[in-house]
PDB file of N, CA and C in Angstrom:
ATOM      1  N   UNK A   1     132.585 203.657 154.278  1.00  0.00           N
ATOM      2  CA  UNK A   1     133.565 202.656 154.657  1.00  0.00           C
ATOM      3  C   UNK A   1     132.880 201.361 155.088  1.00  0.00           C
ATOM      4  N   UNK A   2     131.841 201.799 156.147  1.00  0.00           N
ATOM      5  CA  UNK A   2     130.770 199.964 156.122  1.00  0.00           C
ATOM      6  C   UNK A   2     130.616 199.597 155.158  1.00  0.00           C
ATOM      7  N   UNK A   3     129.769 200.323 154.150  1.00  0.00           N
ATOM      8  CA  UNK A   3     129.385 199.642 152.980  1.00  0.00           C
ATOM      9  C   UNK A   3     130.218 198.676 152.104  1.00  0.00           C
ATOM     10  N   UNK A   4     131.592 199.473 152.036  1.00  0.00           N
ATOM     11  CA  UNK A   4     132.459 198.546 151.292  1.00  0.00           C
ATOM     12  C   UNK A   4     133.046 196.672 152.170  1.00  0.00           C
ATOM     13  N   UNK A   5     133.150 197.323 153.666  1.00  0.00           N
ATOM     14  CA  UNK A   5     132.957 196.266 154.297  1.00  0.00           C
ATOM     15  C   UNK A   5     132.374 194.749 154.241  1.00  0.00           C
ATOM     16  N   UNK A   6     130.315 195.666 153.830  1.00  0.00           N
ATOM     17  CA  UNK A   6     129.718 194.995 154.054  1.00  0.00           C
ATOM     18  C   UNK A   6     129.736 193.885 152.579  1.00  0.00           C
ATOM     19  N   UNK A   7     129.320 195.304 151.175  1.00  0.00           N
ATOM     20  CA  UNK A   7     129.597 194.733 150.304  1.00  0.00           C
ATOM     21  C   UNK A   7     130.115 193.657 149.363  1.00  0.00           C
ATOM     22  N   UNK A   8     131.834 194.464 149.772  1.00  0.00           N
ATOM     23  CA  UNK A   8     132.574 193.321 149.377  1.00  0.00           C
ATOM     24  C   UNK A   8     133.978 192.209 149.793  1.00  0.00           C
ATOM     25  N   UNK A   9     134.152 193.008 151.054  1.00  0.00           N
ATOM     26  CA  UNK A   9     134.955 192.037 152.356  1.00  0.00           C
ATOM     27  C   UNK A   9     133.811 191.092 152.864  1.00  0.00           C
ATOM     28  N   UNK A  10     133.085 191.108 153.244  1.00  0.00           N
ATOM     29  CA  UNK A  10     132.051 190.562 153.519  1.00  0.00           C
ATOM     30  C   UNK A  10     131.864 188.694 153.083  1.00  0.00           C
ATOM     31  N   UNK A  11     131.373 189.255 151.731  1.00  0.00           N
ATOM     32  CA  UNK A  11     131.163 187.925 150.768  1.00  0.00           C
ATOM     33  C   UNK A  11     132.215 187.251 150.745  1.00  0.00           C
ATOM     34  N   UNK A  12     133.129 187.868 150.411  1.00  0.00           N
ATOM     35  CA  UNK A  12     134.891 186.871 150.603  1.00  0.00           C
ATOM     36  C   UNK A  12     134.728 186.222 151.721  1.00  0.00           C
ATOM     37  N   UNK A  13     134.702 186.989 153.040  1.00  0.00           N
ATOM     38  CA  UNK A  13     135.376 185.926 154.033  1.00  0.00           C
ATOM     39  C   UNK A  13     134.442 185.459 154.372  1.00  0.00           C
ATOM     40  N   UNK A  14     132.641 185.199 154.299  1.00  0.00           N
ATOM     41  CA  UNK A  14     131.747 184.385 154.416  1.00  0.00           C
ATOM     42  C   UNK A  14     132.065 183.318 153.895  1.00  0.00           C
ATOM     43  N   UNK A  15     132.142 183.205 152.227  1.00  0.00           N
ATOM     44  CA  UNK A  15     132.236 182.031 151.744  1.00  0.00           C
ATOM     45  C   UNK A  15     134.032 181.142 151.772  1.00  0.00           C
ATOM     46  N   UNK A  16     134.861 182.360 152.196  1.00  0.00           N
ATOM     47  CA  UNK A  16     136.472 181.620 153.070  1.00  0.00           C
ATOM     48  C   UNK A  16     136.123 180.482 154.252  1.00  0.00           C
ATOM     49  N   UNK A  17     135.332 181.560 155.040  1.00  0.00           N
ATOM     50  CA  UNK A  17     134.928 180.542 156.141  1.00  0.00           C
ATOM     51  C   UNK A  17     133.642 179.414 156.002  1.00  0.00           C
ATOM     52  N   UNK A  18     133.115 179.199 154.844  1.00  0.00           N
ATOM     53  CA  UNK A  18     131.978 178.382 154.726  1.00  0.00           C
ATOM     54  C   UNK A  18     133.146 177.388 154.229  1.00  0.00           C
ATOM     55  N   UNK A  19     133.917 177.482 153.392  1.00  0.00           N
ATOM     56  CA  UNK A  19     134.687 176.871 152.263  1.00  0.00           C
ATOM     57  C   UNK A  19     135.732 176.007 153.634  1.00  0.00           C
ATOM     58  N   UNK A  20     136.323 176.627 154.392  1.00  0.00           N
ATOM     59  CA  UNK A  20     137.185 176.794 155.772  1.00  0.00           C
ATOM     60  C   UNK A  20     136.430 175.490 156.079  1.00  0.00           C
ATOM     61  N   UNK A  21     135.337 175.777 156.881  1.00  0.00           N
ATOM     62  CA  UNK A  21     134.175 174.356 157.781  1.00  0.00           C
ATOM     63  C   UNK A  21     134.408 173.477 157.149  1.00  0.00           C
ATOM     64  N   UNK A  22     133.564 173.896 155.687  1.00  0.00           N
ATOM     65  CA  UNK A  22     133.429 172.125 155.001  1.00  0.00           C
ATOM     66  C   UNK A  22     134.630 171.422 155.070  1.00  0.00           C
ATOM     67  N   UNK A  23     135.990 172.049 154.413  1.00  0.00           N
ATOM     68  CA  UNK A  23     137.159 171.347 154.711  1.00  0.00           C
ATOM     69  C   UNK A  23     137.442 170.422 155.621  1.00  0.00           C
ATOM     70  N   UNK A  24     137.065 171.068 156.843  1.00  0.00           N
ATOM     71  CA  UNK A  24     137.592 170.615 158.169  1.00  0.00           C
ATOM     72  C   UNK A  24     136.644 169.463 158.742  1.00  0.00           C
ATOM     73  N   UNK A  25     135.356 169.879 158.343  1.00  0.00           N
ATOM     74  CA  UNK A  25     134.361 168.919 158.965  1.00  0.00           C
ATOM     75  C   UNK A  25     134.324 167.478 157.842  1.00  0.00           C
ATOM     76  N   UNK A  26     135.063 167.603 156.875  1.00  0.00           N
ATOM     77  CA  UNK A  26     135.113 166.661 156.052  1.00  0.00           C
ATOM     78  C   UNK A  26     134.172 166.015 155.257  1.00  0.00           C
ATOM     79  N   UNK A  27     132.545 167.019 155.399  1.00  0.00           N
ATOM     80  CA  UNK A  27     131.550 166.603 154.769  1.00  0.00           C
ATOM     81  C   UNK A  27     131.223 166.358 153.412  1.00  0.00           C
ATOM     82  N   UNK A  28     131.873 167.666 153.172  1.00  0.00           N
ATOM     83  CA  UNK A  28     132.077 167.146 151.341  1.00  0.00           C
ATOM     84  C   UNK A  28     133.487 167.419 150.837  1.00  0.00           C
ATOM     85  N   UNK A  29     133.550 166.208 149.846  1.00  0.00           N
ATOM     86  CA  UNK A  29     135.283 165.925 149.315  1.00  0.00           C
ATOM     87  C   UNK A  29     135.264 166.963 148.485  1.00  0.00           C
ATOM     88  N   UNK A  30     137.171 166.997 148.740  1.00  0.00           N
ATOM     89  CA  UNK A  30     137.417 168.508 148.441  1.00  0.00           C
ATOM     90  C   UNK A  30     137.739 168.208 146.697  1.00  0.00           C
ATOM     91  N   UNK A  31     138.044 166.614 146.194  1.00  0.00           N
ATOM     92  CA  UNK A  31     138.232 166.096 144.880  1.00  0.00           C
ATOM     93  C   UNK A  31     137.478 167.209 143.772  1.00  0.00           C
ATOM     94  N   UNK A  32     135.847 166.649 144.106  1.00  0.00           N
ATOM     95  CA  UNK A  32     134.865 167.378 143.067  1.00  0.00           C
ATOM     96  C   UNK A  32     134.640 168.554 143.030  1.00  0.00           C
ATOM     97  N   UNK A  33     134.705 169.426 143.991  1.00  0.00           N
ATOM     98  CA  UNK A  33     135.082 171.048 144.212  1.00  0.00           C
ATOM     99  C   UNK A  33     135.441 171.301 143.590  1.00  0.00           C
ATOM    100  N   UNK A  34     137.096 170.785 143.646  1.00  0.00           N
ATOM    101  CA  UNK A  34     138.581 171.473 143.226  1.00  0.00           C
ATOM    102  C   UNK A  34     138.378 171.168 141.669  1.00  0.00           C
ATOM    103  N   UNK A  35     137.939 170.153 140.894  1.00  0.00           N
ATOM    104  CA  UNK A  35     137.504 170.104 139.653  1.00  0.00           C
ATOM    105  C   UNK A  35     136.489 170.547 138.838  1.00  0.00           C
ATOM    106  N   UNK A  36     135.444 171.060 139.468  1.00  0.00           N
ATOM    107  CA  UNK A  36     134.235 171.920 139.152  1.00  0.00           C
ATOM    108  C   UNK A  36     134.570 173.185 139.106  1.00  0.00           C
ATOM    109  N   UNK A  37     135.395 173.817 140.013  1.00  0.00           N
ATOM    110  CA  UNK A  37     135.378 175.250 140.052  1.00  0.00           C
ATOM    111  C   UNK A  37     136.967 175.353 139.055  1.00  0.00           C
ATOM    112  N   UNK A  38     137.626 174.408 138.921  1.00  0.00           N
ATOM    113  CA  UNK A  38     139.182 174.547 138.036  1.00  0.00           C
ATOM    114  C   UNK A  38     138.495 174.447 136.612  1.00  0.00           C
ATOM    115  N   UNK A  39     137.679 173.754 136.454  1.00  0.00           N
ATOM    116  CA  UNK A  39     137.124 173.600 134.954  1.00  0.00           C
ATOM    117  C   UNK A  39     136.273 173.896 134.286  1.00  0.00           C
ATOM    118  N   UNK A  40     135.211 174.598 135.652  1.00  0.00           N
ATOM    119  CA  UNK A  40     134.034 175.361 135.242  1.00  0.00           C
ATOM    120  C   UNK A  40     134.150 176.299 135.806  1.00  0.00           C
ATOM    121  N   UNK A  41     133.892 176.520 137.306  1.00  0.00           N
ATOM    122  CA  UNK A  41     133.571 178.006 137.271  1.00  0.00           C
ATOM    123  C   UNK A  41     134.637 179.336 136.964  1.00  0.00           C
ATOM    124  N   UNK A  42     135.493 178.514 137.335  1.00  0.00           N
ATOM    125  CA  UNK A  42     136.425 179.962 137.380  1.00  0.00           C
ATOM    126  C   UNK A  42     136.689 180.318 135.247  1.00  0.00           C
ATOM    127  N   UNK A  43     137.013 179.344 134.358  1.00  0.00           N
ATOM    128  CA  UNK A  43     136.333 179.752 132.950  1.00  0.00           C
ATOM    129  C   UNK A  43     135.360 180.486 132.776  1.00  0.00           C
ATOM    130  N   UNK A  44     133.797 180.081 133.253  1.00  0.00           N
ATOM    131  CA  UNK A  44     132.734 180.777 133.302  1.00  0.00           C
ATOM    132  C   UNK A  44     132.772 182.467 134.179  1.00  0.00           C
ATOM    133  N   UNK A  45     133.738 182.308 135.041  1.00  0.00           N
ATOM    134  CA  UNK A  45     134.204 183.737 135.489  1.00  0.00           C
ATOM    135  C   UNK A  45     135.134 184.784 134.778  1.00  0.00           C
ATOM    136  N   UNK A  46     136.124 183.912 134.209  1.00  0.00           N
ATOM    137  CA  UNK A  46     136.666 184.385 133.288  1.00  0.00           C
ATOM    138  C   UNK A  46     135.991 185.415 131.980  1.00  0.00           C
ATOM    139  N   UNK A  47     134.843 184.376 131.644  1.00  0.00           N
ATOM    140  CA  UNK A  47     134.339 184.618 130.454  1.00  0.00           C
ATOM    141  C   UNK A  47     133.431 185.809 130.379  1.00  0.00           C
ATOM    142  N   UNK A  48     132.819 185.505 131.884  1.00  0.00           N
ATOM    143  CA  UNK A  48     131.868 186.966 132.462  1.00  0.00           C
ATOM    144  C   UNK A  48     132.466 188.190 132.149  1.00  0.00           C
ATOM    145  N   UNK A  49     134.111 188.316 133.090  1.00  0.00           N
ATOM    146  CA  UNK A  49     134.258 189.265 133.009  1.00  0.00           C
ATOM    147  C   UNK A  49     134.517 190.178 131.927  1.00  0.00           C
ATOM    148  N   UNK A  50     135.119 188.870 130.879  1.00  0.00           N
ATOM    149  CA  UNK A  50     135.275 189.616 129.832  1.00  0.00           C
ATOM    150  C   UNK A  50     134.557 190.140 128.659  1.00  0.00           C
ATOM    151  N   UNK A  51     133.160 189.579 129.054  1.00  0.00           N
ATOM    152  CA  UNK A  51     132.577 189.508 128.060  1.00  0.00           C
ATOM    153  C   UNK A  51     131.761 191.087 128.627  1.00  0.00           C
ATOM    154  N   UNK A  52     131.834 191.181 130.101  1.00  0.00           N
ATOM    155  CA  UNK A  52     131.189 192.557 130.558  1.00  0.00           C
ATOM    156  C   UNK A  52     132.301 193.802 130.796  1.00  0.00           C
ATOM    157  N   UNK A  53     133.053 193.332 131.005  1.00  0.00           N
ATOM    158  CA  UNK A  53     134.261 194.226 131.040  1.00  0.00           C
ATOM    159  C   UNK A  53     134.143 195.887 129.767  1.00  0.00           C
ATOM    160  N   UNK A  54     134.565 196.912 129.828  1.00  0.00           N
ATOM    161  CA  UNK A  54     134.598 198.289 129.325  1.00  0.00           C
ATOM    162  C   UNK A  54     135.551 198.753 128.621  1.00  0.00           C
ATOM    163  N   UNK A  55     136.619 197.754 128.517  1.00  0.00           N
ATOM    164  CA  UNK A  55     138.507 197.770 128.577  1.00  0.00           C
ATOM    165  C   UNK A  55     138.374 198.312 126.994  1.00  0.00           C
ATOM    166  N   UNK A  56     138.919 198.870 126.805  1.00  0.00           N
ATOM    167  CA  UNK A  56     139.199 199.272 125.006  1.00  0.00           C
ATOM    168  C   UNK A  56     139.625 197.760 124.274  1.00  0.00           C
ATOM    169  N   UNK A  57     139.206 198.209 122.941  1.00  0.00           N
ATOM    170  CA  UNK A  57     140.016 196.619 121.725  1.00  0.00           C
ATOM    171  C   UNK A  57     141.305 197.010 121.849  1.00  0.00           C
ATOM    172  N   UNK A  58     141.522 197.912 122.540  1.00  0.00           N
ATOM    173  CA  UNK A  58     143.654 197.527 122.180  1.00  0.00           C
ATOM    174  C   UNK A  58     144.081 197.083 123.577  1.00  0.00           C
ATOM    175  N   UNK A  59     143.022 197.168 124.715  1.00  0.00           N
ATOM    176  CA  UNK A  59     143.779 196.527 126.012  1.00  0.00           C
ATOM    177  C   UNK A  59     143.725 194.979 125.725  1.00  0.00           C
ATOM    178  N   UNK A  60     142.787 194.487 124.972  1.00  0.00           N
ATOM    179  CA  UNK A  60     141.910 193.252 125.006  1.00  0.00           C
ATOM    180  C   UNK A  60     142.859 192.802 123.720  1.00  0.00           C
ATOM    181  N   UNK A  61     143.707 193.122 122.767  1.00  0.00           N
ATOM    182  CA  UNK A  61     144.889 192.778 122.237  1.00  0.00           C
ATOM    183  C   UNK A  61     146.001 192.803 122.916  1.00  0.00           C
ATOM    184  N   UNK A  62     146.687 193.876 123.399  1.00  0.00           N
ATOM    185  CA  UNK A  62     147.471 193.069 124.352  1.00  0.00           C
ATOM    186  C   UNK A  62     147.515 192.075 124.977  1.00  0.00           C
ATOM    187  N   UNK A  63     146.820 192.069 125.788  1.00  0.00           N
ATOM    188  CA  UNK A  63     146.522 190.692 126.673  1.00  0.00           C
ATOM    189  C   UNK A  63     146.791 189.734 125.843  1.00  0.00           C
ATOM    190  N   UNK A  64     146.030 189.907 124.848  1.00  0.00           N
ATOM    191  CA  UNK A  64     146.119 188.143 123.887  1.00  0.00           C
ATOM    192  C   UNK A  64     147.373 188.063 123.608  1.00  0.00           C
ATOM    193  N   UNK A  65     147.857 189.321 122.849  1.00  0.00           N
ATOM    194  CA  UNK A  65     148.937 189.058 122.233  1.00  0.00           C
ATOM    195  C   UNK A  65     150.507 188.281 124.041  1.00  0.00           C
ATOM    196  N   UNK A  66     149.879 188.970 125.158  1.00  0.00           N
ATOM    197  CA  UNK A  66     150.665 189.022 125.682  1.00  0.00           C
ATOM    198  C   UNK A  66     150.766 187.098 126.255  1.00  0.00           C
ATOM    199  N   UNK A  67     149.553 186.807 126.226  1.00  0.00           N
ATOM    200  CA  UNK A  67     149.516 185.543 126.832  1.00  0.00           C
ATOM    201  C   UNK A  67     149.884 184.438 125.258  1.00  0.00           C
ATOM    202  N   UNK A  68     149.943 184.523 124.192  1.00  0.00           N
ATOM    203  CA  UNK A  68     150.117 184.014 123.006  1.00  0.00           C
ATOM    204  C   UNK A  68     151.570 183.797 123.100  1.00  0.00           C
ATOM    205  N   UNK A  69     152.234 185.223 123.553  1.00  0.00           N
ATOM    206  CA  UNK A  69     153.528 185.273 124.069  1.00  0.00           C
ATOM    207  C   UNK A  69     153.996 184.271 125.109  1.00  0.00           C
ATOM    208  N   UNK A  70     153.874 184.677 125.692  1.00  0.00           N
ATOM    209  CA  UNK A  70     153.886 183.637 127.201  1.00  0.00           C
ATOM    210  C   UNK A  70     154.052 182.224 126.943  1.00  0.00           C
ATOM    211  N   UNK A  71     152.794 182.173 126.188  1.00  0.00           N
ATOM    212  CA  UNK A  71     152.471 180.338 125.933  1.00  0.00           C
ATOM    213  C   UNK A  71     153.867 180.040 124.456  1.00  0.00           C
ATOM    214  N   UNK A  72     154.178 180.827 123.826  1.00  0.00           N
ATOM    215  CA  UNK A  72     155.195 180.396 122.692  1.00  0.00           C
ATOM    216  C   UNK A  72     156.611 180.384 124.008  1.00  0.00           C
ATOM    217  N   UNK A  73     156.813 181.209 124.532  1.00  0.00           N
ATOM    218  CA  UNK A  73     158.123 181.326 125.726  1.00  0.00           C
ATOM    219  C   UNK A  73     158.232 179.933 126.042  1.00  0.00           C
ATOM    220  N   UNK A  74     156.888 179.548 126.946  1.00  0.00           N
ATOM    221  CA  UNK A  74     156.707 177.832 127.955  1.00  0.00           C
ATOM    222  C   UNK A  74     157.498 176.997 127.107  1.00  0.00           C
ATOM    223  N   UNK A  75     156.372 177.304 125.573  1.00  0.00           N
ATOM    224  CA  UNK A  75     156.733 175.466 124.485  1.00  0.00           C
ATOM    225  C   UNK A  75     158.454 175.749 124.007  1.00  0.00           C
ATOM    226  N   UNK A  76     158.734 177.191 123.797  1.00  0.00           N
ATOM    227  CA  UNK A  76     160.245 176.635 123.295  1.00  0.00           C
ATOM    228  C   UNK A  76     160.876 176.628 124.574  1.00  0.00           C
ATOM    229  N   UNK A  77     160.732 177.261 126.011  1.00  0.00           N
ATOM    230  CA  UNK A  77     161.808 176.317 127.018  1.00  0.00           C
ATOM    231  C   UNK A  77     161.639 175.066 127.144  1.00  0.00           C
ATOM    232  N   UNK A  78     160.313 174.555 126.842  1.00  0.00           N
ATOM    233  CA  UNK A  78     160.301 172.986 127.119  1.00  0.00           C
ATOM    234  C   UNK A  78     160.919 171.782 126.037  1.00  0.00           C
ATOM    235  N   UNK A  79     160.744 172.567 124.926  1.00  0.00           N
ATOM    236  CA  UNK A  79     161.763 172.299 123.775  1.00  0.00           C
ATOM    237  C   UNK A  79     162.597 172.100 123.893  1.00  0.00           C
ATOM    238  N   UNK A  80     163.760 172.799 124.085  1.00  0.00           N
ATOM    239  CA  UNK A  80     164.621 172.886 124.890  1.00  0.00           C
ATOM    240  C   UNK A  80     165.117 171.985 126.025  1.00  0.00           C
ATOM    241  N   UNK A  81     164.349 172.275 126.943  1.00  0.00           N
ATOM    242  CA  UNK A  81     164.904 171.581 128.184  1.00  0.00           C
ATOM    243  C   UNK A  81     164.821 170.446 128.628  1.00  0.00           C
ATOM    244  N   UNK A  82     163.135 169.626 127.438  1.00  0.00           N
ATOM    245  CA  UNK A  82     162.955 168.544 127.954  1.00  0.00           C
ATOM    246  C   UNK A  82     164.224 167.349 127.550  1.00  0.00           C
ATOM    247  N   UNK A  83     164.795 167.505 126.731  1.00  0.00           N
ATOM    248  CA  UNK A  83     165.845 166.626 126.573  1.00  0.00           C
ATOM    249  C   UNK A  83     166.845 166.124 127.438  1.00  0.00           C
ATOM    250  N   UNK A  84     167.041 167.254 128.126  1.00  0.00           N
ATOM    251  CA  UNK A  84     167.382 166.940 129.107  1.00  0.00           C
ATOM    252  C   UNK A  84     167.008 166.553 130.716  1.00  0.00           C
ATOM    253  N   UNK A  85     166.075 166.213 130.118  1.00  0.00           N
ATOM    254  CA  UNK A  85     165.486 166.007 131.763  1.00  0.00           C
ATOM    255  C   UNK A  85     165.955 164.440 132.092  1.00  0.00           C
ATOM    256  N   UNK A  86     165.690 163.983 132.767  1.00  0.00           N
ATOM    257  CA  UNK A  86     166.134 162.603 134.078  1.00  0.00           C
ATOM    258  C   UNK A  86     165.399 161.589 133.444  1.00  0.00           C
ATOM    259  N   UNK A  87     164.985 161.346 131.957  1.00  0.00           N
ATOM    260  CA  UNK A  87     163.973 160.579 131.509  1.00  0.00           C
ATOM    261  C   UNK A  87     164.837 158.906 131.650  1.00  0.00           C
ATOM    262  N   UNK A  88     166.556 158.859 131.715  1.00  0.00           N
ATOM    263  CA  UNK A  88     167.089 157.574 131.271  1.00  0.00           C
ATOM    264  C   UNK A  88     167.214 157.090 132.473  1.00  0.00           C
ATOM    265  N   UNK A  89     167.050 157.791 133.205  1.00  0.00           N
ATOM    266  CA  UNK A  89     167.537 156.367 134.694  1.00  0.00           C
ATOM    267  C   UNK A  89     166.267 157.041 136.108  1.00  0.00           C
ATOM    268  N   UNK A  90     166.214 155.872 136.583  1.00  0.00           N
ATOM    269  CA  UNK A  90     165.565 155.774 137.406  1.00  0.00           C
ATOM    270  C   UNK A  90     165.821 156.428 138.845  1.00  0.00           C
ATOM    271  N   UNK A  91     164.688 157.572 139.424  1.00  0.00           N
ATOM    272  CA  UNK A  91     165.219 158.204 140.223  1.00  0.00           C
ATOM    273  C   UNK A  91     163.928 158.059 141.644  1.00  0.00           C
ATOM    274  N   UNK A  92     164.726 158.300 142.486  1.00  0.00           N
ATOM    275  CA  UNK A  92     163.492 158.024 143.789  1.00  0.00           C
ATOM    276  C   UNK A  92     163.019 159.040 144.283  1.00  0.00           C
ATOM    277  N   UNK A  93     162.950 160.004 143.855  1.00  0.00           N
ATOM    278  CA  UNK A  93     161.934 161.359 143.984  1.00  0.00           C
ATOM    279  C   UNK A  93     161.112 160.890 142.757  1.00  0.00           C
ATOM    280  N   UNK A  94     161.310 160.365 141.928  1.00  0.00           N
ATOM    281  CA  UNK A  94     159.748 160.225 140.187  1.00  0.00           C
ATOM    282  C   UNK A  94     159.900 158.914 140.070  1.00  0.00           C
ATOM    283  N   UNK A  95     159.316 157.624 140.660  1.00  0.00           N
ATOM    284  CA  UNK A  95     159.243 156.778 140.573  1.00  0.00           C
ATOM    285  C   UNK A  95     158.622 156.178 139.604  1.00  0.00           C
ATOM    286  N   UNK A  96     157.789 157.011 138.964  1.00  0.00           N
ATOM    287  CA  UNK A  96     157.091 157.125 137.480  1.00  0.00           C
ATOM    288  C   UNK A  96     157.885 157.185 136.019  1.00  0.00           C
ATOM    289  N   UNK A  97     158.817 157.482 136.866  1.00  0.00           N
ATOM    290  CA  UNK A  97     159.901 157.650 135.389  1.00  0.00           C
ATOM    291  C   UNK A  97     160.232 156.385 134.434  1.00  0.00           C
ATOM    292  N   UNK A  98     160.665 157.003 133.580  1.00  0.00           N
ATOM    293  CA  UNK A  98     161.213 155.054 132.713  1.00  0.00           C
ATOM    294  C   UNK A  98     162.247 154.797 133.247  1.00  0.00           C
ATOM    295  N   UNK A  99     162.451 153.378 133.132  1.00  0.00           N
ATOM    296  CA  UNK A  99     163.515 152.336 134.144  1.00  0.00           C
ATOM    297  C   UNK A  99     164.931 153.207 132.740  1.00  0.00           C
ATOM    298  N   UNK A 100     165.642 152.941 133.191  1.00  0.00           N
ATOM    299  CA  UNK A 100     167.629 153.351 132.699  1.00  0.00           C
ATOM    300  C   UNK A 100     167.231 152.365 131.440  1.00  0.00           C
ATOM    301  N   UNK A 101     167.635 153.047 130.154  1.00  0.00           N
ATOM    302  CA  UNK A 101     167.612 152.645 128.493  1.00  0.00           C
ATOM    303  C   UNK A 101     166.436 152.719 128.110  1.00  0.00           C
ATOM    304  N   UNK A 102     165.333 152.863 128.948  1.00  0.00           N
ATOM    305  CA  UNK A 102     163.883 152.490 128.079  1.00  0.00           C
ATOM    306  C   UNK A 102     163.886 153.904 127.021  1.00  0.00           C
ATOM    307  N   UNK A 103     163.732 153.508 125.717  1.00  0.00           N
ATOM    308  CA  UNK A 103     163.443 154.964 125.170  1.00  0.00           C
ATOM    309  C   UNK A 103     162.040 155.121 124.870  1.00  0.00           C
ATOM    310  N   UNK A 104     160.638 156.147 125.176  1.00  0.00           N
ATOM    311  CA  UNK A 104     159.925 156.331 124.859  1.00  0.00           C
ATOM    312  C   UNK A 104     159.374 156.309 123.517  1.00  0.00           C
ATOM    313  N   UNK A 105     158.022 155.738 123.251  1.00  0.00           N
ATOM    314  CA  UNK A 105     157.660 155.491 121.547  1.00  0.00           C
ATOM    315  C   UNK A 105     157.749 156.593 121.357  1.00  0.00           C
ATOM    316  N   UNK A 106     157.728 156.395 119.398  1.00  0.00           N
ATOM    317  CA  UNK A 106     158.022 157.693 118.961  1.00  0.00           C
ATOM    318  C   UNK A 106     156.997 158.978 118.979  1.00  0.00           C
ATOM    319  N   UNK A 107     155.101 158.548 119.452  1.00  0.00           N
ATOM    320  CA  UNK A 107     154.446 159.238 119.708  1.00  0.00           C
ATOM    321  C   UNK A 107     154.804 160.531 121.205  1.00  0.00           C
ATOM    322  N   UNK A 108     155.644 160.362 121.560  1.00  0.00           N
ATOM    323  CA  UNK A 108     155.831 161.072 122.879  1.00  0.00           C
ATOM    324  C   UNK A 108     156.960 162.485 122.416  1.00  0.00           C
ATOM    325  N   UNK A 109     157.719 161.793 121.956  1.00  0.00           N
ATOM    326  CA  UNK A 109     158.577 163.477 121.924  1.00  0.00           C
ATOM    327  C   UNK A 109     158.905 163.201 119.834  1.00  0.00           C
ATOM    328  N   UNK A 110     159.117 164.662 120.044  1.00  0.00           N
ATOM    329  CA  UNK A 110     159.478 165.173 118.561  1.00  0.00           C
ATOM    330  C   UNK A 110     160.802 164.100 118.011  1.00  0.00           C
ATOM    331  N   UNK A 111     161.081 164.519 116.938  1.00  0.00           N
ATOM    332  CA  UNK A 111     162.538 163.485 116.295  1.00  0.00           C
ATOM    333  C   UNK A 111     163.493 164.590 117.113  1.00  0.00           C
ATOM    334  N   UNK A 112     163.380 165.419 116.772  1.00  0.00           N
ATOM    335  CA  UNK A 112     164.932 166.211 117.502  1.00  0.00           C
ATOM    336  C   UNK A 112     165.257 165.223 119.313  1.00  0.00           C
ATOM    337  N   UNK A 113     163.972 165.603 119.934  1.00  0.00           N
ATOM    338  CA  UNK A 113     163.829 165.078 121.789  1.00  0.00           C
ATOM    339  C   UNK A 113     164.431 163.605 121.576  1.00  0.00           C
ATOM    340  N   UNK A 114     163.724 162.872 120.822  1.00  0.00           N
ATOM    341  CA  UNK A 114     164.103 161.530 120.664  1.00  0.00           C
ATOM    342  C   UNK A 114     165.590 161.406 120.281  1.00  0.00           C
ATOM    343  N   UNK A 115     166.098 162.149 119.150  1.00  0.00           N
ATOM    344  CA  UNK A 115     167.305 161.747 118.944  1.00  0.00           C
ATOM    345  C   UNK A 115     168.338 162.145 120.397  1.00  0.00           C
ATOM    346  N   UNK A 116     167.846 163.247 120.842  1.00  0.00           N
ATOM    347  CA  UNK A 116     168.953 163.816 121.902  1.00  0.00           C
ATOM    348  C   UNK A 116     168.951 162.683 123.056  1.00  0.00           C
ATOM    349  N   UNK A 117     167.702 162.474 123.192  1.00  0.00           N
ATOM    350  CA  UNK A 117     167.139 161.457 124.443  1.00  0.00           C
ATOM    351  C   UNK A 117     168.007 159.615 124.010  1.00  0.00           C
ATOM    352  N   UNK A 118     167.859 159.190 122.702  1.00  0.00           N
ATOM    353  CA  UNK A 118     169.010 158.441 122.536  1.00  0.00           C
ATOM    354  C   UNK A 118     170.575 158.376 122.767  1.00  0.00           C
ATOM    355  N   UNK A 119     170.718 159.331 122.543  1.00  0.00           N
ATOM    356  CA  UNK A 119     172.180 159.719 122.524  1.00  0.00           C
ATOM    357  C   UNK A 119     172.419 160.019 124.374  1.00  0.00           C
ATOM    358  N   UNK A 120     171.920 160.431 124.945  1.00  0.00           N
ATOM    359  CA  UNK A 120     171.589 160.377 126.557  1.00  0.00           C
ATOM    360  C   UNK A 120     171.656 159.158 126.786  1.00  0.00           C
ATOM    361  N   UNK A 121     171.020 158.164 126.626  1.00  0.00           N
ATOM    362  CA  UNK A 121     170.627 156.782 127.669  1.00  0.00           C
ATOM    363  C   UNK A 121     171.660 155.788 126.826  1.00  0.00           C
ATOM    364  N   UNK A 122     172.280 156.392 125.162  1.00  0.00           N
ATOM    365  CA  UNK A 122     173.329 154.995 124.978  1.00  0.00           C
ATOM    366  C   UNK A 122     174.492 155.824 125.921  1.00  0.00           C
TER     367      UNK A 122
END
């Protein structure tokens, strides 16, 4: 029971609480961190595991197939839904938004989004 302690509770909350300090003491910005470890390490962890991992070729198809899934689900709700989103008038929670009539060039949404998104803002 130590061992596992020491092992592998251990390392977690060492580097929680190393990770914890720096935060607080403000020595190093949390900007380049949060982009090093979002774009590198945790990929490069990813890649470890899988590349060492024991899992059979049919667990290691699922998965794909399951996240292939997933990602086709996202693009047709967004298909879908983006047409309707708040793109024609100007709102003060997304101040980023386009001002009321602007219609986006045609590089931004498909002909279907565009036509619906016209027919919205006339």
């Amino acid at each position: 029971m130590l061992g596992i302690i020491t092992e592998v509770i251990g390392p977690v909350l060492l580097i929680t609480a190393v990770g914890y300090a720096l935060g607080r003491s403000r020595l190093v910005p949390a900007q380049p961190l949060t982009a090093l470890s979002a774009l590198v390490l945790i990929p490069a962890l990813v890649f470890y595991a899988l590349t060492t991992s024991t899992l059979p070729r049919a667990a290691f198809a699922r998965i794909g197939s399951f996240i292939v899934v997933q990602f086709l689900l996202v693009a047709f709700v967004v298909w879908v839904f983006a047409p309707f989103s708040s793109t024609c008038s100007p709102s003060t929670s997304a101040p980023e938004r386009l001002p009321a009539g602007l219609i986006p060039p045609r590089h931004c949404c498909g002909s279907r989004s565009r036509m619906l998104l016209e027919q919205a803002c006339s």
